[in-house]
Protein backbone atom coordinates (compact mmCIF):
# COMPACT_ATOMS: atom_id res chain seq x y z
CA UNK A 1 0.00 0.00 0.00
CA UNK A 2 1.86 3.15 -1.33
CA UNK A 3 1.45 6.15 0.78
CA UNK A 4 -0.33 4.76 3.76
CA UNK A 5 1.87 4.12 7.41
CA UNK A 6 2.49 0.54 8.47
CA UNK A 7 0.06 0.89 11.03
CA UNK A 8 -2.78 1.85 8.44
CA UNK A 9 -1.95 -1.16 6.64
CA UNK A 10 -2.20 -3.31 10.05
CA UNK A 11 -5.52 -1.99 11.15
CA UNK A 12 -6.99 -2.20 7.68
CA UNK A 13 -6.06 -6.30 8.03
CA UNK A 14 -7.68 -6.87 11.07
CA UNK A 15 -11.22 -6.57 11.77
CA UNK A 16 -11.62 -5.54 15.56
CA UNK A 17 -9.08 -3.35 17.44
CA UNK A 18 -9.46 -3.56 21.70
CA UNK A 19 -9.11 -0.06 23.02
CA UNK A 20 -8.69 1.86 26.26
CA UNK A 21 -10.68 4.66 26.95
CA UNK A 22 -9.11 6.58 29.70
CA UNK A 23 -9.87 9.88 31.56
CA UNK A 24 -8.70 13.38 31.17
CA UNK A 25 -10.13 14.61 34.22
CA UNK A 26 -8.37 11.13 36.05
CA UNK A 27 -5.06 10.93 34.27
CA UNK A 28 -6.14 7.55 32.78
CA UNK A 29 -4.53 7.12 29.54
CA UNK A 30 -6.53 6.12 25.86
CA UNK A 31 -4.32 3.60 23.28
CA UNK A 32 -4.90 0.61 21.38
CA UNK A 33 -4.63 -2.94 23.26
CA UNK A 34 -4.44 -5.13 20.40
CA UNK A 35 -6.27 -5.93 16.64
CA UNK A 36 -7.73 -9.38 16.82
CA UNK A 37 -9.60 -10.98 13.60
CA UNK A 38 -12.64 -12.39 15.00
CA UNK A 39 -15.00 -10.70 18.17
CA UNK A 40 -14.39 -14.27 20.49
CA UNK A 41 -10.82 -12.99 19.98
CA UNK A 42 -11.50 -9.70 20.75
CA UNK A 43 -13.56 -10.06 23.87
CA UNK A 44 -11.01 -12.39 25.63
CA UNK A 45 -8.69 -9.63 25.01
CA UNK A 46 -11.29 -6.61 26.75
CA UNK A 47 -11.34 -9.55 29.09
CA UNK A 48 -8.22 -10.39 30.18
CA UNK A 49 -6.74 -6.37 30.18
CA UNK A 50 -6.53 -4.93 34.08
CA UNK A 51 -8.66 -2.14 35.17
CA UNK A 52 -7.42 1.20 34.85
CA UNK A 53 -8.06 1.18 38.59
CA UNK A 54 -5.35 -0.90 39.13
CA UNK A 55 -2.65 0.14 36.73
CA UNK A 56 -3.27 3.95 36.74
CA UNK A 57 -5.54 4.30 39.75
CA UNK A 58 -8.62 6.31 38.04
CA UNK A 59 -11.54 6.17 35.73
CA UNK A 60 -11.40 4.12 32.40
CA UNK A 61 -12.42 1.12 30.27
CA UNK A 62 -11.82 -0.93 27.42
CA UNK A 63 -14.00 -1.79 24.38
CA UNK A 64 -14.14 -2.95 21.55
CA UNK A 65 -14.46 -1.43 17.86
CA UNK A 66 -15.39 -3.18 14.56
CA UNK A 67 -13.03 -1.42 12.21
CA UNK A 68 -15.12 -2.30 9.41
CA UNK A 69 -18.25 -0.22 10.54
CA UNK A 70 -16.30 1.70 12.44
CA UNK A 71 -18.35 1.25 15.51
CA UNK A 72 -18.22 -0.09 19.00
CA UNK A 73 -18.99 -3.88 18.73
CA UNK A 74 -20.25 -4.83 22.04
C-alpha cells in the first residue's frame, strides 16, 4: 500500500481493534490494546486487560471497535 503508514496497513487487516478509553479529568490514559480478527478474539482480550483502577488508579475502560463499521462492537 503506497502512501499509507504501516500501522494503516495493520488496522486495515484486522477486523476488531481492543481499546482503552481513559480519563482526562483522572489521568487515565486512551491507546490501542491489540487488533484481533474475530470478536471471540476480541472479547477475551477486553477480558483479560486490568482495570485502569489498578494500573493507573482512576476512571477508564476498554471496548471494543469493529473497524469495518467503524463502531463499538459490544
Amino acid at each position: 500500500m503506497v502512501g499509507y503508514p504501516c500501522c494503516v496497513y495493520q488496522l486495515k487487516m484486522a477486523n476488531y481493534l481492543v481499546f482503552q478509553v481513559g480519563c482526562i479529568e483522572c489521568g487515565v490514559s486512551s491507546y490501542p490494546v491489540s487488533l484481533w480478527d474475530t470478536l471471540e478474539e476480541a472479547k477475551q482480550a477486553r477480558d483479560s486487560h486490568p482495570s485502569t483502577w489498578d494500573t493507573e488508579g482512576g476512571d477508564g475502560f476498554v471496548t471494543i471497535i469493529d473497524l469495518l463499521t467503524c463502531k463499538t462492537a459490544v
